[in-house]
N, C-alpha and C. Protein backbone atom coordinates (compact mmCIF):
# COMPACT_ATOMS: atom_id res chain seq x y z
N UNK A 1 -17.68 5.27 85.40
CA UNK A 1 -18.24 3.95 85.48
C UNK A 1 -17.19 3.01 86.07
N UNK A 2 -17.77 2.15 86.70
CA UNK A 2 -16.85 1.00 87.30
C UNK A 2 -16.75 -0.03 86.39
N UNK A 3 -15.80 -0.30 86.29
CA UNK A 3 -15.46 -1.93 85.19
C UNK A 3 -14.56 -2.88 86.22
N UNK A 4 -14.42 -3.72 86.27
CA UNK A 4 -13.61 -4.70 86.69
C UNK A 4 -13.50 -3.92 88.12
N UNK A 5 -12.27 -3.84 88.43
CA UNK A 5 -11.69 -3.35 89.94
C UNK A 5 -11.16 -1.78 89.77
N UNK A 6 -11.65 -1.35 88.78
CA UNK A 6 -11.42 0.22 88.63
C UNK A 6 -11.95 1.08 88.14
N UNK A 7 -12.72 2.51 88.53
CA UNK A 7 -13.32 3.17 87.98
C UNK A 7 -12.51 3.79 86.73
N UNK A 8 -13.44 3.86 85.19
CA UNK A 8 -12.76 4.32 84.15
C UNK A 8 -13.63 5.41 83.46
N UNK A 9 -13.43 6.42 82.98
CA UNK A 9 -14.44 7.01 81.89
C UNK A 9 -14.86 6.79 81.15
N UNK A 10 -16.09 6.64 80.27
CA UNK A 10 -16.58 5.34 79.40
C UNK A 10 -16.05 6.25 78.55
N UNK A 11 -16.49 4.98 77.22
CA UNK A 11 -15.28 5.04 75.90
C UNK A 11 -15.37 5.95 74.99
N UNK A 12 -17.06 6.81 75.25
CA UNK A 12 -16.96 7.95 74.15
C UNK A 12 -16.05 9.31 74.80
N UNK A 13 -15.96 9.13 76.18
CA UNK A 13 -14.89 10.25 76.47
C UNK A 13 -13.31 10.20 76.09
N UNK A 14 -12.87 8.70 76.52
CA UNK A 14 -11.70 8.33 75.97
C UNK A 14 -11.54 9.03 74.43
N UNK A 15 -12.44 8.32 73.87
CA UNK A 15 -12.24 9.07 72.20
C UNK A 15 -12.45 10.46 72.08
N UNK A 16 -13.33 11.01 73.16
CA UNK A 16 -12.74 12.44 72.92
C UNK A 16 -11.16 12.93 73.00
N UNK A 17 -10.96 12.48 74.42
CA UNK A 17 -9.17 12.86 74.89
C UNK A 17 -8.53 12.08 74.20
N UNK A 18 -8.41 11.28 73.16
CA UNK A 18 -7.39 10.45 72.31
C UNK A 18 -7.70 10.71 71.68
N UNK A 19 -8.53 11.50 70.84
CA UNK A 19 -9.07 11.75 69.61
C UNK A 19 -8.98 10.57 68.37
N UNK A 20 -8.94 9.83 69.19
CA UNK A 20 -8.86 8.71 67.82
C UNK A 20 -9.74 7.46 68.69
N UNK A 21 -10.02 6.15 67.49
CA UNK A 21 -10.71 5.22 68.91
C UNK A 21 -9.17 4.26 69.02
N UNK A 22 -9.48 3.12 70.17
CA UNK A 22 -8.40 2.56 70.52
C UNK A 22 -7.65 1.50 69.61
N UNK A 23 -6.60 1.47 69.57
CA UNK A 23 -5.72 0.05 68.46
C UNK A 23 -5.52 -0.90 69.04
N UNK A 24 -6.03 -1.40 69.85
CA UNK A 24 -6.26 -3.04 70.06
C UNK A 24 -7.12 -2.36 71.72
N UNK A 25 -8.17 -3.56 71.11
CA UNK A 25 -9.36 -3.46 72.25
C UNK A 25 -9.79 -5.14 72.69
N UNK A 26 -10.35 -5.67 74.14
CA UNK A 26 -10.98 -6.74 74.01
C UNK A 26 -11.69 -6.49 75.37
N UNK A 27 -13.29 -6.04 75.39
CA UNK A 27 -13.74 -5.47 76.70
C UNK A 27 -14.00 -6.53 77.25
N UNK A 28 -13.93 -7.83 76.62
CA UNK A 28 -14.16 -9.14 77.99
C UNK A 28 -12.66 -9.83 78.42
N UNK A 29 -12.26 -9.41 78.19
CA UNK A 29 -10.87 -8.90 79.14
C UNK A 29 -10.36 -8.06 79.19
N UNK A 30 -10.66 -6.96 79.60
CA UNK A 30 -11.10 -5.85 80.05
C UNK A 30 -9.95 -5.01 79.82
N UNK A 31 -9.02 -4.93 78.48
CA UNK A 31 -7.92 -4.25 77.89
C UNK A 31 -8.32 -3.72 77.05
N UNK A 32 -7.69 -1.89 76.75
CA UNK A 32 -8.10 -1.59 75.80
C UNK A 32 -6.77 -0.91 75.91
N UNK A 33 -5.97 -0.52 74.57
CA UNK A 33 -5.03 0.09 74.17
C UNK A 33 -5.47 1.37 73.43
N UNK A 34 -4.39 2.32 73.46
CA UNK A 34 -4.68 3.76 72.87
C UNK A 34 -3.02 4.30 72.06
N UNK A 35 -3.26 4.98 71.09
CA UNK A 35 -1.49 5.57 70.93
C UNK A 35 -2.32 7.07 70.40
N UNK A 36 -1.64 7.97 70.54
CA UNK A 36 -1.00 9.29 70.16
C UNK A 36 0.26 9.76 69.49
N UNK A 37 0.36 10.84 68.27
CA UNK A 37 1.88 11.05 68.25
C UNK A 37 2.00 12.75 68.15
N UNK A 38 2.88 13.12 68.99
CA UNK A 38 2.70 14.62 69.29
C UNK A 38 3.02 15.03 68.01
N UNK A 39 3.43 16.76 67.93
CA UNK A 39 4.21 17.16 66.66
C UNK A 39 5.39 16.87 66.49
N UNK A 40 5.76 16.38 67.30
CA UNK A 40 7.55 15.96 67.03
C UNK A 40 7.94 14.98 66.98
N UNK A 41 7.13 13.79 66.67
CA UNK A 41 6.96 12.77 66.33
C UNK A 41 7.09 11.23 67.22
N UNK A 42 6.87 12.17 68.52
CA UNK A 42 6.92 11.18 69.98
C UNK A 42 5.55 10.46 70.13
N UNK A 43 5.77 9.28 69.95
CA UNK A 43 4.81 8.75 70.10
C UNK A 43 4.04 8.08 71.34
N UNK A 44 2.38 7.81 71.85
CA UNK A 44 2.84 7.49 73.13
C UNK A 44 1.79 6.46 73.28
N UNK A 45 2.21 5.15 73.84
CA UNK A 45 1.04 4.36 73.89
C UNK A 45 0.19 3.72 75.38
N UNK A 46 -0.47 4.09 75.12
CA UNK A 46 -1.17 3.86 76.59
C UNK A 46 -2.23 2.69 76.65
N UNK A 47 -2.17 1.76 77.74
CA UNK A 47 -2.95 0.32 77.74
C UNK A 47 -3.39 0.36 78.99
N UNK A 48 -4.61 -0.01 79.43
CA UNK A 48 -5.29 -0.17 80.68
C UNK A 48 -5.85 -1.79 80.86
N UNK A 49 -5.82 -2.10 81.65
CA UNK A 49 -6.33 -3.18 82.14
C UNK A 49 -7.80 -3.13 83.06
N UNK A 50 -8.86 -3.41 83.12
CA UNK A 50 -9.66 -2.83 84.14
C UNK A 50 -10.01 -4.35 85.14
N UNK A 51 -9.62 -5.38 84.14
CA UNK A 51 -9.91 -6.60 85.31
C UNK A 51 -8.69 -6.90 86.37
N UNK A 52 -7.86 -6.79 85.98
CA UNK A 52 -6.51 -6.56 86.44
C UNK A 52 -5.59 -5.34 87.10
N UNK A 53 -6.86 -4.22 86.61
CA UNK A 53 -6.36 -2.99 87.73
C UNK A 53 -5.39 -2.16 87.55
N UNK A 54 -4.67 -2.68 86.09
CA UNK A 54 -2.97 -2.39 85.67
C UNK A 54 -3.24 -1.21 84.51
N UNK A 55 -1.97 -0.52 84.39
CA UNK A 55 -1.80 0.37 83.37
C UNK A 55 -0.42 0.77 82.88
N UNK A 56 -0.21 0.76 81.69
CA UNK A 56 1.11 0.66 81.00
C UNK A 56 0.70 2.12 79.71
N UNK A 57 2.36 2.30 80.30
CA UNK A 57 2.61 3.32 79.14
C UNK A 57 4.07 3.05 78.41
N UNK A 58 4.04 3.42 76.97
CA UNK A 58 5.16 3.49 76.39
C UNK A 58 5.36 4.44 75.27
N UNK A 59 6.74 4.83 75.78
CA UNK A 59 7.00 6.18 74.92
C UNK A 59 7.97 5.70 73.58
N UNK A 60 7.76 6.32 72.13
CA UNK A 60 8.57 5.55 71.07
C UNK A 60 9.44 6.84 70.81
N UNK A 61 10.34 7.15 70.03
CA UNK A 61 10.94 7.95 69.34
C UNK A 61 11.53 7.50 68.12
N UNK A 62 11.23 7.60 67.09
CA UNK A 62 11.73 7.43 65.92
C UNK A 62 11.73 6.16 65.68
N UNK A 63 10.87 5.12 66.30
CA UNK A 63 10.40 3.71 66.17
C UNK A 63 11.34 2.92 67.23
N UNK A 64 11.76 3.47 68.33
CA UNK A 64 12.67 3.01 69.60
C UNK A 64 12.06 3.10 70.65
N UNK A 65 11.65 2.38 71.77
CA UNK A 65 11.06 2.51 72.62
C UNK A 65 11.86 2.87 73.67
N UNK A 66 11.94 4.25 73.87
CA UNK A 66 12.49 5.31 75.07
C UNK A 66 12.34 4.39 76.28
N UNK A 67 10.78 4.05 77.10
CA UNK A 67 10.34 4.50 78.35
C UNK A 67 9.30 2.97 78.12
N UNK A 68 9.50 2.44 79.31
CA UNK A 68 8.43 1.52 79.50
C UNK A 68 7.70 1.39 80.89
N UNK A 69 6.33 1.84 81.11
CA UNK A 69 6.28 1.41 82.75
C UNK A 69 4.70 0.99 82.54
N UNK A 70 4.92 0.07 83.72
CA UNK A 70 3.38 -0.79 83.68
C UNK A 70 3.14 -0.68 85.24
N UNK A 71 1.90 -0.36 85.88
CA UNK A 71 2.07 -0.61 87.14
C UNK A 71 0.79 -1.30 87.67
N UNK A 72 0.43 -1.99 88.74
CA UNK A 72 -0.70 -2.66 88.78
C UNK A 72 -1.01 -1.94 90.05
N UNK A 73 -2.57 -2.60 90.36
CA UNK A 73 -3.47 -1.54 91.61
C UNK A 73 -4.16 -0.45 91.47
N UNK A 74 -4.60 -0.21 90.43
CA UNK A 74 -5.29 0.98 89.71
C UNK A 74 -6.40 1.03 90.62
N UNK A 75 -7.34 1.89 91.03
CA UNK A 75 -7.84 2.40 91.33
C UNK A 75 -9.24 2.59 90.76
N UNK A 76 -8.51 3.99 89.88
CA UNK A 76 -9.52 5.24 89.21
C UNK A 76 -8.60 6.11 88.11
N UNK A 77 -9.68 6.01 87.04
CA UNK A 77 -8.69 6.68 86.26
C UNK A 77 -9.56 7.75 85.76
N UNK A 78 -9.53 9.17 85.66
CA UNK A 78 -10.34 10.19 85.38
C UNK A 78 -9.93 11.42 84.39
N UNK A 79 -10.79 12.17 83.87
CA UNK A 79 -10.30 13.18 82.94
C UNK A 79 -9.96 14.10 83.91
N UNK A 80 -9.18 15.37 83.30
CA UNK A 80 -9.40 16.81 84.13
C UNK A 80 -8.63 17.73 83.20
N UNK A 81 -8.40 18.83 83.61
CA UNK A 81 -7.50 19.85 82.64
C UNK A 81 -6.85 20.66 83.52
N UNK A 82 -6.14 21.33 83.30
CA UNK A 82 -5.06 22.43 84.19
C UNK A 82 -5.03 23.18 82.82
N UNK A 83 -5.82 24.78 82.94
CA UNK A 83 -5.46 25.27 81.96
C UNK A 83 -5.97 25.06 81.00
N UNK A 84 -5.34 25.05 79.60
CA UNK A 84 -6.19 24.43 78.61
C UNK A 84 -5.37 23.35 78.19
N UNK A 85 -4.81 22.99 79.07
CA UNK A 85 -4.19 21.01 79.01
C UNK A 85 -5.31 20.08 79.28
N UNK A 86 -5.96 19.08 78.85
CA UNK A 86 -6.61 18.11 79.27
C UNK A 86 -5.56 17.17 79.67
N UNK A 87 -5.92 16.52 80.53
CA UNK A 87 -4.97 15.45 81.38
C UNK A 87 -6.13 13.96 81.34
N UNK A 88 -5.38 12.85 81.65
CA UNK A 88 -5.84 11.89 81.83
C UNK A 88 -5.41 11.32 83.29
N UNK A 89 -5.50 11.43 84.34
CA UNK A 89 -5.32 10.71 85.77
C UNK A 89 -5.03 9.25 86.14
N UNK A 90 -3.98 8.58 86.58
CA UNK A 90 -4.60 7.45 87.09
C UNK A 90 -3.86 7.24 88.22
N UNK A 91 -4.91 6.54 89.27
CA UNK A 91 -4.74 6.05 90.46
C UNK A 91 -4.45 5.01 90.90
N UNK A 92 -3.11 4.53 91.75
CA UNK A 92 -3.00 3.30 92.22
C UNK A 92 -2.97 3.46 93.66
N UNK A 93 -3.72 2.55 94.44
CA UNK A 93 -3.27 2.44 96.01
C UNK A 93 -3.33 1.34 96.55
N UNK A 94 -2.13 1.12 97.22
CA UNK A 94 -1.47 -0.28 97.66
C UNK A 94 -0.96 0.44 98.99
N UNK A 95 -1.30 -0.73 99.74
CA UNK A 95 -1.53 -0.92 100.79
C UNK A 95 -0.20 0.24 101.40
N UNK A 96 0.98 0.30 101.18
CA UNK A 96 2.27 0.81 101.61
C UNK A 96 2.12 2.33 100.47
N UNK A 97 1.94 1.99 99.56
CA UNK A 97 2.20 3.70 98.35
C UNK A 97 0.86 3.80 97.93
N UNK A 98 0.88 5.16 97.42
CA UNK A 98 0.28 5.55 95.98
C UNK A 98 1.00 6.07 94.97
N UNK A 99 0.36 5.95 93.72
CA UNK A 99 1.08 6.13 92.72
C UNK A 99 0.07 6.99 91.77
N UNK A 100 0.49 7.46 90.87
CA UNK A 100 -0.37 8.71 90.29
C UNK A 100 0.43 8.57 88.58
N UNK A 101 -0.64 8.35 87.96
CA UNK A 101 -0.02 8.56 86.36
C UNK A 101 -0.79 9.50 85.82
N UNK A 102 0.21 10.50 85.09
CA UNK A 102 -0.63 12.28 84.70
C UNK A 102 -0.02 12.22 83.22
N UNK A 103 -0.87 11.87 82.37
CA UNK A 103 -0.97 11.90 80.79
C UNK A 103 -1.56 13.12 80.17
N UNK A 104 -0.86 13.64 79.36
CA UNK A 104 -1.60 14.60 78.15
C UNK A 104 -0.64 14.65 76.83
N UNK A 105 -0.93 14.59 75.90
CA UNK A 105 -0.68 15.01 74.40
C UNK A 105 -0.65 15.82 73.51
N UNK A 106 -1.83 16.64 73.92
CA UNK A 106 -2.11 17.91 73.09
C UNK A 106 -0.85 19.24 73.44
N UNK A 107 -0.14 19.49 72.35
CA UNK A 107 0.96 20.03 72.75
C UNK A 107 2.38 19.70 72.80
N UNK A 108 2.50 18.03 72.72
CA UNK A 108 3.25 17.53 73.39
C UNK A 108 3.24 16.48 74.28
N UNK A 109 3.41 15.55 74.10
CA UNK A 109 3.60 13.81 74.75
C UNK A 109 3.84 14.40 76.24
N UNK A 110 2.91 14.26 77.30
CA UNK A 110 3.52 13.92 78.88
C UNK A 110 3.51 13.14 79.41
N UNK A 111 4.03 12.61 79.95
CA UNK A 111 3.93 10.75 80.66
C UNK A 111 4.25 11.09 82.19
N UNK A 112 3.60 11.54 82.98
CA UNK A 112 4.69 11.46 84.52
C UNK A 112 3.78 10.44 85.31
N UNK A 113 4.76 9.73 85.76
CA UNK A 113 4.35 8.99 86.84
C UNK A 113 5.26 8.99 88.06
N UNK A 114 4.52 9.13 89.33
CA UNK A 114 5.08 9.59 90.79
C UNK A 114 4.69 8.67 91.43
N UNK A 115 5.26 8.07 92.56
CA UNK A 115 5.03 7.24 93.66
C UNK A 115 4.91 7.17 95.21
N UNK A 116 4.17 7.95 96.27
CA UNK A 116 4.46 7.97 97.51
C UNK A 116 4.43 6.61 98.77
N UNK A 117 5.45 6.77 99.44
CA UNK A 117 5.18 5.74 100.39
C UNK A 117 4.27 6.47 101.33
N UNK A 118 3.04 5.88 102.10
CA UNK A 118 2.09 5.75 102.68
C UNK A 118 2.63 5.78 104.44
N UNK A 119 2.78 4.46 104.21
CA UNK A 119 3.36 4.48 105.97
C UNK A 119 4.76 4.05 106.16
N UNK A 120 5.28 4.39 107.35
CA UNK A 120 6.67 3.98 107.53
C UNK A 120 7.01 2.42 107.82
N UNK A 121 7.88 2.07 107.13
CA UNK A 121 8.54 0.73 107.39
C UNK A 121 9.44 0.52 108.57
């Protein structure tokens, strides 16, 4: 489904792949927050924006926040699996890069986010 300026998976799938529902939500401004904590006690919190296009992740360890990245220009954000990993996708494209955020939990906290430049400067 499309919301704001980005396609998202509606919210009963989210709660499938988070297995929990979200910890701070407000769909008329179009944020909804999510956390996970693997077995090892990494915790990981994930926030989308859909009017604003943006998406932030943050990684905790032992109540310290490791890792912070927020990036704006979202796209599309979609389920998929590799294996028997479920993944969560998200897409940014700006005019010069794309950027790609690849989430999963089950198993183990993954956070990667990659960035390509597009055309040459």
């Amino acid at each position: 489904m499309v919301v704001g300026t980005m396609s998202v998976p509606d919210e009963t799938e989210l709660l499938d792949f988070f297995e929990s529902e979200p910890v701070d939500v407000c769909p008329d401004d179009g944020f909804w927050c999510y956390e996970v904590k693997d077995t090892q006690g990494l915790l990981l919190r994930f926030s989308f924006n859909t009017i604003e296009g943006s998406a932030q992740t943050v990684v905790i360890v032992n109540g310290v926040t490791v890792s912070s990245v927020c990036h704006e220009g979202a796209t599309s954000m979609r389920l998929s699996s590799t294996g028997d990993k479920r993944l969560l996708l998200v897409e940014f494209k700006e005019p010069t890069h794309q950027t790609t955020l690849k989430l999963s939990w089950q198993g183990g906290v993954s956070c990667i986010w990659s960035s390509l430049r597009t055309i040459n400067l």
